[in-house]
N, C-alpha and C. Protein backbone atom coordinates (compact mmCIF):
# COMPACT_ATOMS: atom_id res chain seq x y z
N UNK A 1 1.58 -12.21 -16.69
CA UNK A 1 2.12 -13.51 -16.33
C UNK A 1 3.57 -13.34 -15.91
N UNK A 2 3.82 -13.91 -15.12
CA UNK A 2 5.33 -13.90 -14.40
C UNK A 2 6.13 -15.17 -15.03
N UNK A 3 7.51 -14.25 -14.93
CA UNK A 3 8.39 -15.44 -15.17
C UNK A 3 9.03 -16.35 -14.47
N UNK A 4 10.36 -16.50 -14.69
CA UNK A 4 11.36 -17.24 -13.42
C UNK A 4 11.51 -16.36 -12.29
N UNK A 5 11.40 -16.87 -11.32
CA UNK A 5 11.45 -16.16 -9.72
C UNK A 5 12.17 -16.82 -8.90
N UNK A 6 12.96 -15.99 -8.06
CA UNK A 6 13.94 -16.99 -7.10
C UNK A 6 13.54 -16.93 -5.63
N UNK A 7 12.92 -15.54 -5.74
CA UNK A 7 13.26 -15.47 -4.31
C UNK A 7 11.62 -16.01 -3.30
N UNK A 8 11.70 -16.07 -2.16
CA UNK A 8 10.51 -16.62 -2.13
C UNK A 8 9.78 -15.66 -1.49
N UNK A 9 8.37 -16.07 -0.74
CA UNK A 9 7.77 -14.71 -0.40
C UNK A 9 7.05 -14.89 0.77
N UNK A 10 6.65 -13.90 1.42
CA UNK A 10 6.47 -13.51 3.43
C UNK A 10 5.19 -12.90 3.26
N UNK A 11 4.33 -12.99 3.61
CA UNK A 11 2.68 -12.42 3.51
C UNK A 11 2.29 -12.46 5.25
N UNK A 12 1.66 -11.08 5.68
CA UNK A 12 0.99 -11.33 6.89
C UNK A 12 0.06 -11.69 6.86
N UNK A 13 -0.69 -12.71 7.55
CA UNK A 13 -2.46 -13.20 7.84
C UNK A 13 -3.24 -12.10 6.84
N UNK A 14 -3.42 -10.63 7.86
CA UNK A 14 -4.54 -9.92 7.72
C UNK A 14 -4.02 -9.11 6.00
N UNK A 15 -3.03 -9.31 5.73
CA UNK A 15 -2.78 -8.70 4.09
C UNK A 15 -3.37 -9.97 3.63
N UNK A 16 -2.96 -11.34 3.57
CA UNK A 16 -3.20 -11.96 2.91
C UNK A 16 -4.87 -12.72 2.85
N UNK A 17 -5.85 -12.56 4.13
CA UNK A 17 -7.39 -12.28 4.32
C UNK A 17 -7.94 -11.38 3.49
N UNK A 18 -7.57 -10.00 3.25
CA UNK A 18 -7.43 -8.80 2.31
C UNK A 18 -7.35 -9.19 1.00
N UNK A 19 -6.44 -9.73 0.69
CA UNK A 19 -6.26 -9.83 -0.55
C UNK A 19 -6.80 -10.96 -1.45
N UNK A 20 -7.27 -12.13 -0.40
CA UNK A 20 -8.22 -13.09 -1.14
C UNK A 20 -9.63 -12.38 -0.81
N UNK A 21 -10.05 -11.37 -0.18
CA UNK A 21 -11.49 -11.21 -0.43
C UNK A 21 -11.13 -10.47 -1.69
N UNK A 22 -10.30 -9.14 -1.99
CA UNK A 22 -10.24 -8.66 -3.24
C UNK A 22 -9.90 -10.02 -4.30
N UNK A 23 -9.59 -10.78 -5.00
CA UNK A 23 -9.73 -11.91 -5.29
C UNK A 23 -10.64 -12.62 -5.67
N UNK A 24 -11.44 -12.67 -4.65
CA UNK A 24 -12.70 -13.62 -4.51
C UNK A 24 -13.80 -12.36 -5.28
N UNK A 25 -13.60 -10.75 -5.50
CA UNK A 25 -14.70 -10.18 -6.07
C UNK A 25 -14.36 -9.82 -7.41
N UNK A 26 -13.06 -10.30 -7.59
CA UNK A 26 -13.03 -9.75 -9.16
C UNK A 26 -12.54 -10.98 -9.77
N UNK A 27 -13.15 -11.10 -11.25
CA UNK A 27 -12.25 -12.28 -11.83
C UNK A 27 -11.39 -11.45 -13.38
N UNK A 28 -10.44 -11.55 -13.49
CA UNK A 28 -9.30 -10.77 -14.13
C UNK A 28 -8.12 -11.78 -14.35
N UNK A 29 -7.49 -11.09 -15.00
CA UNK A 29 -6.04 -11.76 -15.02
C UNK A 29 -4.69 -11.37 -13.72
N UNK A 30 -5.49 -10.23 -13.67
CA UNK A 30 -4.67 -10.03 -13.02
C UNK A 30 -4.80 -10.40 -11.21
N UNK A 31 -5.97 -10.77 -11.25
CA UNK A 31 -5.73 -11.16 -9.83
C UNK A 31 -5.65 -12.52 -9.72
N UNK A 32 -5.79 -13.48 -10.82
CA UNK A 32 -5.14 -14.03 -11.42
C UNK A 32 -4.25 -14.68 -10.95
N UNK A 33 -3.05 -13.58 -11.38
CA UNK A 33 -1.76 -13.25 -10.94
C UNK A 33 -1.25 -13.58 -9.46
N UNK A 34 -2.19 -12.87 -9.21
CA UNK A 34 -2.00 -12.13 -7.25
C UNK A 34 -2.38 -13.64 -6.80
N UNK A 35 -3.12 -14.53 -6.99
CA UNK A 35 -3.73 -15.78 -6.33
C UNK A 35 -2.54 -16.55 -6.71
N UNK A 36 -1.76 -16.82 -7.70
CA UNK A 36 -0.73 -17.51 -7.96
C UNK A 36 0.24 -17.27 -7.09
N UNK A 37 0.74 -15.85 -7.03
CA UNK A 37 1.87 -15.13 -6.40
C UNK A 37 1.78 -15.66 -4.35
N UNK A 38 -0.12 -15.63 -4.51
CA UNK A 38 0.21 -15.71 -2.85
C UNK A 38 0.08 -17.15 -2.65
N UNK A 39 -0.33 -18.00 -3.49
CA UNK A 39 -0.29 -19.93 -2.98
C UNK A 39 1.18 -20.48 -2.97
N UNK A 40 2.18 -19.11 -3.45
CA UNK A 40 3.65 -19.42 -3.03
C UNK A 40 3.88 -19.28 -2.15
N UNK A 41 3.04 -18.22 -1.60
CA UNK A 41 3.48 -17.09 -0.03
C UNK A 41 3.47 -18.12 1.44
N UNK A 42 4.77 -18.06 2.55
CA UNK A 42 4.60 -18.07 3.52
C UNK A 42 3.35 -17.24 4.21
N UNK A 43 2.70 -17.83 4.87
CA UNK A 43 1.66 -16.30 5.62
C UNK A 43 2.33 -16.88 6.98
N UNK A 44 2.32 -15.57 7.76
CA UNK A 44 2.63 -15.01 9.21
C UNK A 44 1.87 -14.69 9.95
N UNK A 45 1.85 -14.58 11.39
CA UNK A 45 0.89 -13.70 12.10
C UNK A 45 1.73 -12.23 11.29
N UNK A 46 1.06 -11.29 11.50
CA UNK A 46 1.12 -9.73 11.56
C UNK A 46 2.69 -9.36 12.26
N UNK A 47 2.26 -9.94 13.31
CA UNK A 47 3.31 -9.35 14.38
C UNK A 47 5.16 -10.08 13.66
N UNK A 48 4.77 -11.36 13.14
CA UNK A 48 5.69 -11.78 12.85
C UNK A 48 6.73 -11.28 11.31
N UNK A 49 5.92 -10.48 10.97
CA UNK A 49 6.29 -10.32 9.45
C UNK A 49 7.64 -9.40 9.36
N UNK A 50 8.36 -9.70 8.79
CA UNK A 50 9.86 -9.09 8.76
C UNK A 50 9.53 -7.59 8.34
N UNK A 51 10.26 -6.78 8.76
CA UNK A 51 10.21 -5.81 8.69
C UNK A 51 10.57 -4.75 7.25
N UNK A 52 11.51 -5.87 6.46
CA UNK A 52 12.06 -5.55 5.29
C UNK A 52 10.91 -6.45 4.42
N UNK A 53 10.13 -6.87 4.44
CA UNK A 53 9.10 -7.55 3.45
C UNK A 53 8.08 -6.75 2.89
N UNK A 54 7.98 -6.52 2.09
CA UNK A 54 6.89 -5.80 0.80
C UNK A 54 5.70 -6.55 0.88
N UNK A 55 4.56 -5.35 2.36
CA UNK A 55 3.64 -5.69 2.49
C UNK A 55 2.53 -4.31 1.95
N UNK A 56 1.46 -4.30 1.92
CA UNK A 56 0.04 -3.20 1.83
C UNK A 56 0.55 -2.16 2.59
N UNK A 57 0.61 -1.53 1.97
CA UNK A 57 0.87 -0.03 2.31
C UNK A 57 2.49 0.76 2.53
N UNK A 58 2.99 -0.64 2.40
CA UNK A 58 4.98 -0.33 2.04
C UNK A 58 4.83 0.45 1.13
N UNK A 59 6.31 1.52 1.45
CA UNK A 59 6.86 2.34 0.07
C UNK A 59 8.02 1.28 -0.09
N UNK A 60 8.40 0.95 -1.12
CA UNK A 60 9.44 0.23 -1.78
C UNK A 60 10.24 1.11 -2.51
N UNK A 61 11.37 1.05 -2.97
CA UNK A 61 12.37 1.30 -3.90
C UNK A 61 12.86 0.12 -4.21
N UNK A 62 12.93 -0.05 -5.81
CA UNK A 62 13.61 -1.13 -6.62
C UNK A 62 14.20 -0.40 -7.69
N UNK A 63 15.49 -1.39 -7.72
CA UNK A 63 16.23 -1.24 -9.26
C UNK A 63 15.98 -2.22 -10.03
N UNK A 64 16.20 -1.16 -11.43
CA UNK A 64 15.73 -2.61 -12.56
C UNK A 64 17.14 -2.45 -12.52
N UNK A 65 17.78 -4.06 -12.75
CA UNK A 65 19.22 -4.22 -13.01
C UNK A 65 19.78 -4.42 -14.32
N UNK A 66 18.71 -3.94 -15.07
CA UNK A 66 19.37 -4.19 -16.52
C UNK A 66 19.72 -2.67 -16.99
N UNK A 67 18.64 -1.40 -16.86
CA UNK A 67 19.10 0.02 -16.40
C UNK A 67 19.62 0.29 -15.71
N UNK A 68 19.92 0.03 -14.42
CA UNK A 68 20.32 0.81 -12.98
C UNK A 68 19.29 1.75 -12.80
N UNK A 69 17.83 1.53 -12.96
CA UNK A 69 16.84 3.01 -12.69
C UNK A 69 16.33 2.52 -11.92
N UNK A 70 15.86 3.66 -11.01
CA UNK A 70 15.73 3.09 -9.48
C UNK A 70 14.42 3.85 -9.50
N UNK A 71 13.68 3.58 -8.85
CA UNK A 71 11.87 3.41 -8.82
C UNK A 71 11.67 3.16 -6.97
N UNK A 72 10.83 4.60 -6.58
CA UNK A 72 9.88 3.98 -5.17
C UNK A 72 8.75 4.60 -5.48
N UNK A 73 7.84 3.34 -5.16
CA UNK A 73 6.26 2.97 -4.68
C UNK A 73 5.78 2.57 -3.67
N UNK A 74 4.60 3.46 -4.02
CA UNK A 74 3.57 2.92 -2.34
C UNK A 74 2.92 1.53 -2.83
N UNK A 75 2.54 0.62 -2.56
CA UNK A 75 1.96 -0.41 -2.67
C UNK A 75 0.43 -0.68 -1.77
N UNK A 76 -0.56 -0.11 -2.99
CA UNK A 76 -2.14 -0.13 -2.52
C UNK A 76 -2.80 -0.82 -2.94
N UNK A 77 -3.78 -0.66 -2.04
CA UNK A 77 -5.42 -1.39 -2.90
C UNK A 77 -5.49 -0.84 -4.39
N UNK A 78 -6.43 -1.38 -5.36
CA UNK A 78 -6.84 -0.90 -6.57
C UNK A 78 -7.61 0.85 -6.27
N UNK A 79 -8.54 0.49 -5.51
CA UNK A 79 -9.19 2.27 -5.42
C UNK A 79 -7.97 3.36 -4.73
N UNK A 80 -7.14 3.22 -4.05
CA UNK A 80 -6.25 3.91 -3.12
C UNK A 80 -4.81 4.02 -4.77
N UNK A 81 -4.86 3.61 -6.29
CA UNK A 81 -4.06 3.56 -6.46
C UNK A 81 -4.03 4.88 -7.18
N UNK A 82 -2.81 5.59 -7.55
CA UNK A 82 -2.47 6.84 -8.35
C UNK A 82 -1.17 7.53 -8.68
N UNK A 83 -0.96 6.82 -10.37
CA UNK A 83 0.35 6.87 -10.65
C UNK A 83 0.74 8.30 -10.51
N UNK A 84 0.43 9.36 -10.24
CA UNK A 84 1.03 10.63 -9.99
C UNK A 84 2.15 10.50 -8.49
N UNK A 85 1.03 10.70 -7.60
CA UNK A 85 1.51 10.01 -6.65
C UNK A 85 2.57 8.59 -6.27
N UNK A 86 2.83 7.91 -7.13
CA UNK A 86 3.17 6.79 -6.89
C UNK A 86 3.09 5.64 -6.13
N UNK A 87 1.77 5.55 -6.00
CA UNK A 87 0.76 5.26 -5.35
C UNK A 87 0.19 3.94 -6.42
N UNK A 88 1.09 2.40 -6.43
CA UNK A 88 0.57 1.19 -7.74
C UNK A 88 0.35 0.27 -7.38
N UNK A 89 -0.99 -0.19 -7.30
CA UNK A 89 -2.04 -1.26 -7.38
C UNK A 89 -1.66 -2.67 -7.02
N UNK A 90 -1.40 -3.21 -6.19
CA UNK A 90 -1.61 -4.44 -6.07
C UNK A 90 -2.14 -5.97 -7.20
N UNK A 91 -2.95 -5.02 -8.02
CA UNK A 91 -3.68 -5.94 -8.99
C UNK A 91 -2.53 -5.51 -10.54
N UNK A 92 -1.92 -4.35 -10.25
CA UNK A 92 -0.59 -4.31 -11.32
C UNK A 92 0.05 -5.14 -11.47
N UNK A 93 0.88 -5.36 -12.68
CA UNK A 93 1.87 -6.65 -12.97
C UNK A 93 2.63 -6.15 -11.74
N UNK A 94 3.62 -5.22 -11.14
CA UNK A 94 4.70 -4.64 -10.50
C UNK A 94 4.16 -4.85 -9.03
N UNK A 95 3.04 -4.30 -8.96
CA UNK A 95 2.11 -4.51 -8.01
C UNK A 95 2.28 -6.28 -7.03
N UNK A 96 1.48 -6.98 -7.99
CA UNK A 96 1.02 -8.66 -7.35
C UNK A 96 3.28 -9.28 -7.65
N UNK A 97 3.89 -8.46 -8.28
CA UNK A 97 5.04 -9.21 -7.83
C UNK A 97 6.11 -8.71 -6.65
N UNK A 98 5.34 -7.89 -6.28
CA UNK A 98 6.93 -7.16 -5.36
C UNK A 98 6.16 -7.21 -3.72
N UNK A 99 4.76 -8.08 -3.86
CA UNK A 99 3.87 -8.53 -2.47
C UNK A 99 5.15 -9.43 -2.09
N UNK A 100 5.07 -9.35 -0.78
CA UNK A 100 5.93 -10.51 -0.37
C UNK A 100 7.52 -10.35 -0.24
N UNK A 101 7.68 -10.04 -1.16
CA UNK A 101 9.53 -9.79 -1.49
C UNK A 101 9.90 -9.06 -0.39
N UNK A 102 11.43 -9.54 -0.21
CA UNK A 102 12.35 -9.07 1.14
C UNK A 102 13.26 -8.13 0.28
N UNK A 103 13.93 -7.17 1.28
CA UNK A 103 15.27 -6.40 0.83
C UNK A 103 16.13 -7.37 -0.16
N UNK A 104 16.50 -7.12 -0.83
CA UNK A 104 17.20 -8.25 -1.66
C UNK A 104 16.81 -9.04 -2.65
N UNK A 105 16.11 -9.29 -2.56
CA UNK A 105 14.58 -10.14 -3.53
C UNK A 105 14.68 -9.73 -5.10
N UNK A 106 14.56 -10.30 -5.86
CA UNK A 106 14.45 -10.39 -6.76
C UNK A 106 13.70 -10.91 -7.64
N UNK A 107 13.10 -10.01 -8.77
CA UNK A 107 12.08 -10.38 -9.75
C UNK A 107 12.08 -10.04 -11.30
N UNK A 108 11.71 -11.04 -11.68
CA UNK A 108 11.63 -10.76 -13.28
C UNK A 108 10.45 -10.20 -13.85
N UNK A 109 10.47 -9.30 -14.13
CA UNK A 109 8.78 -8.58 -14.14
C UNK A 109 9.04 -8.76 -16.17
N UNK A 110 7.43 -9.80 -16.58
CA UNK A 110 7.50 -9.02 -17.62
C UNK A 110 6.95 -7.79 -17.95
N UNK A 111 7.26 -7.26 -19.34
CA UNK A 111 6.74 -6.31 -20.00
C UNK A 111 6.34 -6.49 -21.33
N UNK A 112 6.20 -5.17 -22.13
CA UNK A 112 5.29 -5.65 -23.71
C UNK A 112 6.03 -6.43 -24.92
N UNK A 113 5.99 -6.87 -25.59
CA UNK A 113 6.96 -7.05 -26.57
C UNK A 113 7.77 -8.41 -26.32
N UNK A 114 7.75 -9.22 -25.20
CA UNK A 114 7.85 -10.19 -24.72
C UNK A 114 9.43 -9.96 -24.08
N UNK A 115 9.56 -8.83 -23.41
CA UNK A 115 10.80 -8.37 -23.08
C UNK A 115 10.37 -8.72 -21.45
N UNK A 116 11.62 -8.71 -20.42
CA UNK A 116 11.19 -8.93 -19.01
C UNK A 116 12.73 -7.89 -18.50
N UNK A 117 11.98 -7.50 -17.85
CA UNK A 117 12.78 -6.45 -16.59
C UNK A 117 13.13 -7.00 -15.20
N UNK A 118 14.40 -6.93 -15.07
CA UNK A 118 15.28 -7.78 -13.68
C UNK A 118 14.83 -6.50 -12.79
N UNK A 119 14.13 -7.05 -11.31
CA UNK A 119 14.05 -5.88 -10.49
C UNK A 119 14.36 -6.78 -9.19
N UNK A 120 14.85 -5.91 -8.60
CA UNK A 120 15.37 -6.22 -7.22
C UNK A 120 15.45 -4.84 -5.91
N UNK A 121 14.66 -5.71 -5.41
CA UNK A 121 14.08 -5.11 -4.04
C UNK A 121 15.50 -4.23 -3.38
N UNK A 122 15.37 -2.87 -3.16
CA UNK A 122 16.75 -2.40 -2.38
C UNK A 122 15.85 -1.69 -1.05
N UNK A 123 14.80 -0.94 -0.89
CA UNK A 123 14.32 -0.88 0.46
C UNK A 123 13.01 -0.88 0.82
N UNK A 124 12.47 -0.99 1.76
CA UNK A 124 11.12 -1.10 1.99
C UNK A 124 10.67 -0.57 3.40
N UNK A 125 9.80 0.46 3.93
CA UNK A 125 9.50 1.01 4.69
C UNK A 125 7.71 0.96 4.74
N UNK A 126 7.80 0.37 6.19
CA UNK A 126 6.29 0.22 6.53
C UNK A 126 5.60 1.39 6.90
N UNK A 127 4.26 1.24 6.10
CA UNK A 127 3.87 3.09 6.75
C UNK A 127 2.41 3.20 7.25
N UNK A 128 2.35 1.57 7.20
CA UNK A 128 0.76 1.46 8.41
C UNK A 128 1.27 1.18 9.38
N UNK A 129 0.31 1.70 10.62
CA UNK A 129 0.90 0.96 12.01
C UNK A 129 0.63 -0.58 11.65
């Protein structure tokens, strides 16, 4: 479950077609999540989607701002995911919150213990055509 969020969020058409059929086949919490996260979402054509926005198949780098530890991920489907690689799930808490988010963006991700982690978007590189 997510907390307070400021920033708002950018979804292309064909990610966001994608991501309600994954949606529509699983029922979880966590996609859940992802259905909440995207009835916030602007959707775009494709072509229109900013270039700095945290879409399917972006590598991201974020800092948590309460460490200064800085973290990049690929952002996949559930089968395509593999934390060795850094390679995390869409249907992840980290995952369904950093969809959408621009350079700058900011999120409160929780964690266990009822603690929440400040993360904020510092780059994002598209790596599908």
């Amino acid at each position: 479950m997510r907390t307070k969020r400021e920033s708002s969020l950018i979804v292309s058409k064909s990610d966001y077609s994608q991501l309600i059929k994954l949606i529509e086949q699983h029922d979880s919490p966590a996609t859940e999540a992802l259905d909440i996260e995207l009835g916030r979402a602007e959707i775009v054509q494709d072509k229109g989607l900013p270039i700095d926005a945290v879409a399917m198949g972006s590598r991201v780098t974020f800092i948590d701002l309460d460490s200064d530890e800085e973290k990049t991920i690929s952002l996949v489907y559930p089968h395509e995911a593999n934390v060795d690689q850094m390679k995390i799930s869409i249907l992840s808490p980290v995952g369904s919150a950093l969809i959408g988010l621009r350079i700058g963006g900011n999120i409160d991700w929780p964690v266990p213990q009822g603690k929440v982690r400040r993360l904020k978007v510092i780059a994002v590189q598209q790596l599908k055509a």
